[in-house]
PDB file of N, CA and C in Angstrom:
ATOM      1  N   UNK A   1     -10.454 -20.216 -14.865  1.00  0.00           N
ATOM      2  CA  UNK A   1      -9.098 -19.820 -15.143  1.00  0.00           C
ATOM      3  C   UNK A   1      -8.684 -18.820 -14.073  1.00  0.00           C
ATOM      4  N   UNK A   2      -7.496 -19.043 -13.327  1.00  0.00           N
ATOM      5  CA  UNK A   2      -7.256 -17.991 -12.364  1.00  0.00           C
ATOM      6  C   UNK A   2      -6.068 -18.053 -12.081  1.00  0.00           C
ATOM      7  N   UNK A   3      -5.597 -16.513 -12.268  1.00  0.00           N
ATOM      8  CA  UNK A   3      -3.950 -15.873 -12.568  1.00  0.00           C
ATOM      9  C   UNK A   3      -3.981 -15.939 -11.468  1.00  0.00           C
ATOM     10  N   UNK A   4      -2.536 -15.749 -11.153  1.00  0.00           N
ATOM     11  CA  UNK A   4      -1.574 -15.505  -9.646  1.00  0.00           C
ATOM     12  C   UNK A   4      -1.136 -14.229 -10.302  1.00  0.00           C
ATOM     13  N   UNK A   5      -1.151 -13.180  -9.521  1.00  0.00           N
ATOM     14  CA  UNK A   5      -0.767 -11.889  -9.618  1.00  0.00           C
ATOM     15  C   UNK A   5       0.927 -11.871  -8.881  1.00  0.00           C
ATOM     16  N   UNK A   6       1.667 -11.423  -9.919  1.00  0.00           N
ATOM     17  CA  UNK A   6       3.068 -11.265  -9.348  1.00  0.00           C
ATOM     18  C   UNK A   6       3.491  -9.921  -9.011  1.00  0.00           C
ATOM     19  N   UNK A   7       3.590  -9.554  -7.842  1.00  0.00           N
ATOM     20  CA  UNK A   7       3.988  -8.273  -7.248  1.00  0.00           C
ATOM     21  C   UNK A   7       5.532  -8.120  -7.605  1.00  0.00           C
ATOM     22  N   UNK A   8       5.861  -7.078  -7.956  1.00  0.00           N
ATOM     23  CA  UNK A   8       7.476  -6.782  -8.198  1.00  0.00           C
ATOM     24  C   UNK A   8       7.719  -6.758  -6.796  1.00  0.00           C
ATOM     25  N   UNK A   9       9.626  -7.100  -6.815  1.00  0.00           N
ATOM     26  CA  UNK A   9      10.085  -6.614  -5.400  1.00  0.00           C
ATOM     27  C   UNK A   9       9.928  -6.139  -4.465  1.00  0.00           C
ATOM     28  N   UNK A  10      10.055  -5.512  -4.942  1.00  0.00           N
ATOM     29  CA  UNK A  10      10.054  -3.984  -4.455  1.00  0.00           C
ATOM     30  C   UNK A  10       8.895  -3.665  -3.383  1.00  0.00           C
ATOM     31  N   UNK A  11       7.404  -4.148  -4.425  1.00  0.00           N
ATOM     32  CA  UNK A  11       6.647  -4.089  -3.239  1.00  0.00           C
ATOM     33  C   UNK A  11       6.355  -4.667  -1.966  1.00  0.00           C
ATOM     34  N   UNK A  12       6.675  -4.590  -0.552  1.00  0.00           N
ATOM     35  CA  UNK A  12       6.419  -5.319   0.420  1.00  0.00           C
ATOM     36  C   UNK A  12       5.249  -5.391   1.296  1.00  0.00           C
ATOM     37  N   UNK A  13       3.840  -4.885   0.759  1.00  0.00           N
ATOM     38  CA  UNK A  13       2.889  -5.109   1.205  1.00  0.00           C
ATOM     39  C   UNK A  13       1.722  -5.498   0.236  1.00  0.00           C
ATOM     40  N   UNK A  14       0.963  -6.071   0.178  1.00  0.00           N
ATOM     41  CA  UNK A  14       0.052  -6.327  -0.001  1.00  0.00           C
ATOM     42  C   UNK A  14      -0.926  -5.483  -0.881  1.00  0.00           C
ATOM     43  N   UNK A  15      -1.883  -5.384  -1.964  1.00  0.00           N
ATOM     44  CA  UNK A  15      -2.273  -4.428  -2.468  1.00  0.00           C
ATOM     45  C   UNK A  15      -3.704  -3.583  -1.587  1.00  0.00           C
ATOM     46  N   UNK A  16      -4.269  -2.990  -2.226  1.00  0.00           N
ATOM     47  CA  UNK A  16      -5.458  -2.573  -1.041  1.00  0.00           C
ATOM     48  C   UNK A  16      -7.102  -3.739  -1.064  1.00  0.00           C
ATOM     49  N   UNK A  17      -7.884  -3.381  -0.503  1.00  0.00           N
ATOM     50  CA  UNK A  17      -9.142  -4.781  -0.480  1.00  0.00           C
ATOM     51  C   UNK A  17      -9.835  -3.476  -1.653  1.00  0.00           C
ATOM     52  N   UNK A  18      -9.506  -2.830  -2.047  1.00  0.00           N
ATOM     53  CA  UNK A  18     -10.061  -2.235  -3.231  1.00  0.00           C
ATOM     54  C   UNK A  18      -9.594  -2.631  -4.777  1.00  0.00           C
ATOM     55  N   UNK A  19      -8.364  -2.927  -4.518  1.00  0.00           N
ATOM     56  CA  UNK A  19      -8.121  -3.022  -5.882  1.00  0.00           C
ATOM     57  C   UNK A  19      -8.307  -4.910  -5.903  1.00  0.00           C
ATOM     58  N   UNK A  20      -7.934  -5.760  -4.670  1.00  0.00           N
ATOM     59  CA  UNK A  20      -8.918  -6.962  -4.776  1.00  0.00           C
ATOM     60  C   UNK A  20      -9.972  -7.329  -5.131  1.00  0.00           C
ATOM     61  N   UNK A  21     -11.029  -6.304  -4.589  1.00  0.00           N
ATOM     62  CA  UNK A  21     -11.897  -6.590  -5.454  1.00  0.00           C
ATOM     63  C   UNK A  21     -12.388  -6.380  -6.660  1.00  0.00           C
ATOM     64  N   UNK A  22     -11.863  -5.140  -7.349  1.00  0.00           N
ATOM     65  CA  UNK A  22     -11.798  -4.776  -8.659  1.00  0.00           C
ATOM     66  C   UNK A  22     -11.093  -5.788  -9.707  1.00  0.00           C
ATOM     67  N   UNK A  23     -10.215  -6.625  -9.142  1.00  0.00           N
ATOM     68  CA  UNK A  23      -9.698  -7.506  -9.818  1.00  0.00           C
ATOM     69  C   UNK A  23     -10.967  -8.869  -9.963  1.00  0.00           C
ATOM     70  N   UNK A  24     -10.693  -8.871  -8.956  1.00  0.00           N
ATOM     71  CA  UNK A  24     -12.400 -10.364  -9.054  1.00  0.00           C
ATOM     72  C   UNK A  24     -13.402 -10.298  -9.897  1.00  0.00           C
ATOM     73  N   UNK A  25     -13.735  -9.053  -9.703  1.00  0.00           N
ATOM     74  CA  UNK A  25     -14.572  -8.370 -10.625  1.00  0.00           C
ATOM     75  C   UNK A  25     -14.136  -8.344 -12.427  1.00  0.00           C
ATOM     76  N   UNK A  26     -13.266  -8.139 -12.115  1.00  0.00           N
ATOM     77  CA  UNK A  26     -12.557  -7.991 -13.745  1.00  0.00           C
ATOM     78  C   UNK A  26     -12.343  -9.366 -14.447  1.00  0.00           C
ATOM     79  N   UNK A  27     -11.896 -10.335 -13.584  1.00  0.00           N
ATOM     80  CA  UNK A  27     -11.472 -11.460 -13.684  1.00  0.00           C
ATOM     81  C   UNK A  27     -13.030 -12.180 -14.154  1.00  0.00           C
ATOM     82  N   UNK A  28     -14.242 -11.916 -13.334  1.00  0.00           N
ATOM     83  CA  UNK A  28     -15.752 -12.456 -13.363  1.00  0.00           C
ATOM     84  C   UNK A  28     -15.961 -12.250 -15.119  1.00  0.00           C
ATOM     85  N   UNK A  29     -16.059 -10.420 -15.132  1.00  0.00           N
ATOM     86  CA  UNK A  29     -16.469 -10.059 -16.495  1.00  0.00           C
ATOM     87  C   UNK A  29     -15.911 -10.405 -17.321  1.00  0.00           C
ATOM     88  N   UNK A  30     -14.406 -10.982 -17.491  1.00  0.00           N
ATOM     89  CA  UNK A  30     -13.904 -10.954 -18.662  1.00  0.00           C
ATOM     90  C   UNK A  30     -13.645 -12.474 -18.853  1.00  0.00           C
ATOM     91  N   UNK A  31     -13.886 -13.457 -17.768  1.00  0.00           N
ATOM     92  CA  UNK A  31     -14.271 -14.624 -18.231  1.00  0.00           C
ATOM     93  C   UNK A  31     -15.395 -15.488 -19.230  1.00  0.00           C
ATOM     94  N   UNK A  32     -15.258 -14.865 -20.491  1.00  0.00           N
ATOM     95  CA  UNK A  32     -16.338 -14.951 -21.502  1.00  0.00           C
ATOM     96  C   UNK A  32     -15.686 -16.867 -21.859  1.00  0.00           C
ATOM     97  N   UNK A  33     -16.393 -17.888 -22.246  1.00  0.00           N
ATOM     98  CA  UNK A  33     -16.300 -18.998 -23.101  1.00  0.00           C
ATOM     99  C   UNK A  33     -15.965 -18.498 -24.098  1.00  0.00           C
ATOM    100  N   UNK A  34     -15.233 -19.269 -24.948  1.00  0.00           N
ATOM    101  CA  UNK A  34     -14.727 -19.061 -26.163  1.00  0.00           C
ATOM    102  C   UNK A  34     -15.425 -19.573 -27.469  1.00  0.00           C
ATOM    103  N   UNK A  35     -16.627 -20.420 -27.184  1.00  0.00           N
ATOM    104  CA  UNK A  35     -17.411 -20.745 -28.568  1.00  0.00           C
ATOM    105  C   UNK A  35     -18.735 -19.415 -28.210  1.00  0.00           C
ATOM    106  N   UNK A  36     -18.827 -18.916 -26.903  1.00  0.00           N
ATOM    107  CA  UNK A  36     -19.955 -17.610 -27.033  1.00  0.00           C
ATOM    108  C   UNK A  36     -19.403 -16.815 -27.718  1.00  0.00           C
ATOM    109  N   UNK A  37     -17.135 -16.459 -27.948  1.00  0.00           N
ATOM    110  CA  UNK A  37     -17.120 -15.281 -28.616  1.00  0.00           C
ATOM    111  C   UNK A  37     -17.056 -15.731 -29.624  1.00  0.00           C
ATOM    112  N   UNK A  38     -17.143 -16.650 -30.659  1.00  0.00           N
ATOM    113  CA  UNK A  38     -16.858 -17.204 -31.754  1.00  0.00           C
ATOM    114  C   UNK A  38     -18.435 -17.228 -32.263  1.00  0.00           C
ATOM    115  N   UNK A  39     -19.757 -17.408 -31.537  1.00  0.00           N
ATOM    116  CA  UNK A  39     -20.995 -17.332 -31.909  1.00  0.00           C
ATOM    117  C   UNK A  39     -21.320 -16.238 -32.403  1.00  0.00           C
ATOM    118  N   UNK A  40     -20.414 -15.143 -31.167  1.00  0.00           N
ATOM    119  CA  UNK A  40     -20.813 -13.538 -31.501  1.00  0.00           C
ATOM    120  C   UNK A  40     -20.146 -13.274 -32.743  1.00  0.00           C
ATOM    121  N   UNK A  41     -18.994 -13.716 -32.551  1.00  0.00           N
ATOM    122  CA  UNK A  41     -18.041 -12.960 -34.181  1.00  0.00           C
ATOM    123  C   UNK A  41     -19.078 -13.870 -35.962  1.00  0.00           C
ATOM    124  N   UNK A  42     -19.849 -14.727 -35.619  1.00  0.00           N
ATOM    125  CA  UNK A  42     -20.385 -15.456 -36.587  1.00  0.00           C
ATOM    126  C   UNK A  42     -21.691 -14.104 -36.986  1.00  0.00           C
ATOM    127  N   UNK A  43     -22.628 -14.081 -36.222  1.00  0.00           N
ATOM    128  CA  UNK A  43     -23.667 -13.662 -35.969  1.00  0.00           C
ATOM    129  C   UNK A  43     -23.095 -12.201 -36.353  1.00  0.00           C
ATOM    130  N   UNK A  44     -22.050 -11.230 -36.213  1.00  0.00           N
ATOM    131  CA  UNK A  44     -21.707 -10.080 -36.772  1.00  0.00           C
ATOM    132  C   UNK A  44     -21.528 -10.210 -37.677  1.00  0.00           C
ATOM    133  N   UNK A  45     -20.661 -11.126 -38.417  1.00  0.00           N
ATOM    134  CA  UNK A  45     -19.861 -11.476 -39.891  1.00  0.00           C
ATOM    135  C   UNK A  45     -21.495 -11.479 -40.990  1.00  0.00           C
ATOM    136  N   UNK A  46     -22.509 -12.486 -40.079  1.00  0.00           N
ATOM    137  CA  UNK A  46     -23.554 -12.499 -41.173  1.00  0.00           C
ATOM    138  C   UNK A  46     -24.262 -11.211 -41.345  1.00  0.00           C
ATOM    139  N   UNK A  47     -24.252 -10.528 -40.268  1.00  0.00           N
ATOM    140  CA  UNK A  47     -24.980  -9.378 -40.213  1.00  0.00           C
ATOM    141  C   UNK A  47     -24.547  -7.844 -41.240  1.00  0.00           C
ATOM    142  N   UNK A  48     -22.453  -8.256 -40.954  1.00  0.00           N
ATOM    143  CA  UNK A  48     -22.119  -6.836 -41.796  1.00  0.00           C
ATOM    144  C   UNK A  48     -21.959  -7.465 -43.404  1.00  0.00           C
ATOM    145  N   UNK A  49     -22.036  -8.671 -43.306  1.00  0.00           N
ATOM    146  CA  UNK A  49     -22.311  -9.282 -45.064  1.00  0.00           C
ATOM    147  C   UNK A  49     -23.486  -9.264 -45.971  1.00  0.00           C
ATOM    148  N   UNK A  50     -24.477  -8.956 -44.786  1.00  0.00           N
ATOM    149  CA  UNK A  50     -25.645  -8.716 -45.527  1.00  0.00           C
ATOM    150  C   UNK A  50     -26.117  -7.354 -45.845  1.00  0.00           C
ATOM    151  N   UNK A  51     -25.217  -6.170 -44.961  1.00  0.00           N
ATOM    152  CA  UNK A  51     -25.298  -5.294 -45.481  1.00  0.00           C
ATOM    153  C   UNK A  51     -24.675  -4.500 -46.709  1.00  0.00           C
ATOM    154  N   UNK A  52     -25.788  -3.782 -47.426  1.00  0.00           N
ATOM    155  CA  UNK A  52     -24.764  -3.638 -48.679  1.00  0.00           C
ATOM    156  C   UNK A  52     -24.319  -2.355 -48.766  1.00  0.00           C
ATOM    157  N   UNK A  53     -24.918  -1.543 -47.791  1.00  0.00           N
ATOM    158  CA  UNK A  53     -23.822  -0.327 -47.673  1.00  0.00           C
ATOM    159  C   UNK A  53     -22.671  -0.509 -47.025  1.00  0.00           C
ATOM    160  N   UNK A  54     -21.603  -1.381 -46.541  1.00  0.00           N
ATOM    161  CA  UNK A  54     -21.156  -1.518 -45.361  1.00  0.00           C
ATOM    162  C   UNK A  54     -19.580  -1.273 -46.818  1.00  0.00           C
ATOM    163  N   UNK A  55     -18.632  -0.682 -45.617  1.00  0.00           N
ATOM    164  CA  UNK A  55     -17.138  -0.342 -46.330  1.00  0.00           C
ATOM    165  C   UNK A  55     -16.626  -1.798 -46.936  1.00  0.00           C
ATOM    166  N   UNK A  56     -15.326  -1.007 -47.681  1.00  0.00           N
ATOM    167  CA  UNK A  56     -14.618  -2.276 -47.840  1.00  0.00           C
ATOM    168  C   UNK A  56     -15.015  -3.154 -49.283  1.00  0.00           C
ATOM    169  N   UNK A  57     -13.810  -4.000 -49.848  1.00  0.00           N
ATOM    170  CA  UNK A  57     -14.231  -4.590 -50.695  1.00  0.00           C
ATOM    171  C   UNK A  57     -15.608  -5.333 -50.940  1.00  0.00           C
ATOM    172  N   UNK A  58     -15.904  -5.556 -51.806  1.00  0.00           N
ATOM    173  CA  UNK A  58     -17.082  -6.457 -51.603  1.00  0.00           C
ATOM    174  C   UNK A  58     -16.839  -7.847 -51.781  1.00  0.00           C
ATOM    175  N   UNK A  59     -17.518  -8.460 -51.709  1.00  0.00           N
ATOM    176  CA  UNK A  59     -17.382  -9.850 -52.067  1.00  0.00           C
ATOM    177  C   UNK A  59     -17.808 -10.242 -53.888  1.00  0.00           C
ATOM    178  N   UNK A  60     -16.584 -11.574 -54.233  1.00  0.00           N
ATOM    179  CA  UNK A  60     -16.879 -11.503 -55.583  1.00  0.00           C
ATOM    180  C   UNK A  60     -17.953 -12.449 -56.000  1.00  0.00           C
ATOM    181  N   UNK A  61     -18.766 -12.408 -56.996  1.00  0.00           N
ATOM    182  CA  UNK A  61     -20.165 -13.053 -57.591  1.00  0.00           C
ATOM    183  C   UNK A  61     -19.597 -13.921 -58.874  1.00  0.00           C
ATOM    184  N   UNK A  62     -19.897 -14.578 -58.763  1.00  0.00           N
ATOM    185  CA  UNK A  62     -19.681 -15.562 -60.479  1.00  0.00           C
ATOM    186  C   UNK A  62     -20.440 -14.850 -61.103  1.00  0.00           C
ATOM    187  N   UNK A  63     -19.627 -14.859 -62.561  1.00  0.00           N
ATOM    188  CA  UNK A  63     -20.266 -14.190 -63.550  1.00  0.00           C
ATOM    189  C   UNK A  63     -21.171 -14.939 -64.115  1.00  0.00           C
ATOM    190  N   UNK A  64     -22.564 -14.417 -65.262  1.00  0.00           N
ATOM    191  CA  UNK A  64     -23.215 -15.702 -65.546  1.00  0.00           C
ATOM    192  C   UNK A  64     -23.067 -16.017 -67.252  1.00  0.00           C
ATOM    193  N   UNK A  65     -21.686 -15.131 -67.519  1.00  0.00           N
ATOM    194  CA  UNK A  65     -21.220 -15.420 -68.593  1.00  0.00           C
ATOM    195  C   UNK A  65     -20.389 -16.810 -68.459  1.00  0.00           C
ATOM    196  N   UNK A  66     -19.910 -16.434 -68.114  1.00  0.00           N
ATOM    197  CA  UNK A  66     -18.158 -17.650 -67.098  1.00  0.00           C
ATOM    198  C   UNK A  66     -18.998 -18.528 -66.831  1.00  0.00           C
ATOM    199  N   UNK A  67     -20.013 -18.832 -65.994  1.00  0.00           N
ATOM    200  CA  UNK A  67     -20.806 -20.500 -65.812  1.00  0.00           C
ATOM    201  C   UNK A  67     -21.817 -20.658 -66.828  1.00  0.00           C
ATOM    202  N   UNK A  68     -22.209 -20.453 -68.120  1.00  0.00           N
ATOM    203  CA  UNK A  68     -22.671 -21.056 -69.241  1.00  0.00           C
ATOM    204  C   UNK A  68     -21.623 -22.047 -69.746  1.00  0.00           C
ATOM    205  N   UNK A  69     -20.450 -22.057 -69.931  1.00  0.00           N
ATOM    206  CA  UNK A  69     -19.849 -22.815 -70.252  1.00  0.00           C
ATOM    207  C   UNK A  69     -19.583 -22.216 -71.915  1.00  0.00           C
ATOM    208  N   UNK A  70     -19.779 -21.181 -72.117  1.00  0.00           N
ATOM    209  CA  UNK A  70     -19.856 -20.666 -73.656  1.00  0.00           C
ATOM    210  C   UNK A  70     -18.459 -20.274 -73.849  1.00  0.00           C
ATOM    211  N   UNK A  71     -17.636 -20.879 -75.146  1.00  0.00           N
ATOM    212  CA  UNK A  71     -16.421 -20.080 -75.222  1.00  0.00           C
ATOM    213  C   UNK A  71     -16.360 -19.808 -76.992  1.00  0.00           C
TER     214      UNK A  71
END
């Protein structure tokens, strides 16, 4: 994937071979695949679900009144 950088007007030169390469660079690192970040967000989700100190609602449990079928 690779942007075209749009310079405003205004500017009439060129940027510096420093911030070129900081861009390449940026452009390298932040080219992640999108099923690696979707592996990572899986692999966290199981990890903060299994913890049971972790904030936040919890998740709800069937009761084992409600699945006897007893009324």
């Amino acid at each position: 994937m690779v942007y075209s950088v749009r310079y405003h007007t205004h500017m009439s030169q060129r940027p510096s071979e420093e911030y070129d390469r900081f861009t390449r660079l940026v452009d390298r690192v932040l080219s992640v695949p999108h099923s690696e970040i979707q592996k990572r967000q899986a692999e966290y989700k199981r990890q903060s679900e299994a913890n049971p100190n972790r904030r936040g609602p919890k998740p709800k449990k069937p009761s084992a009144s409600r699945d006897s079928g007893a009324s």
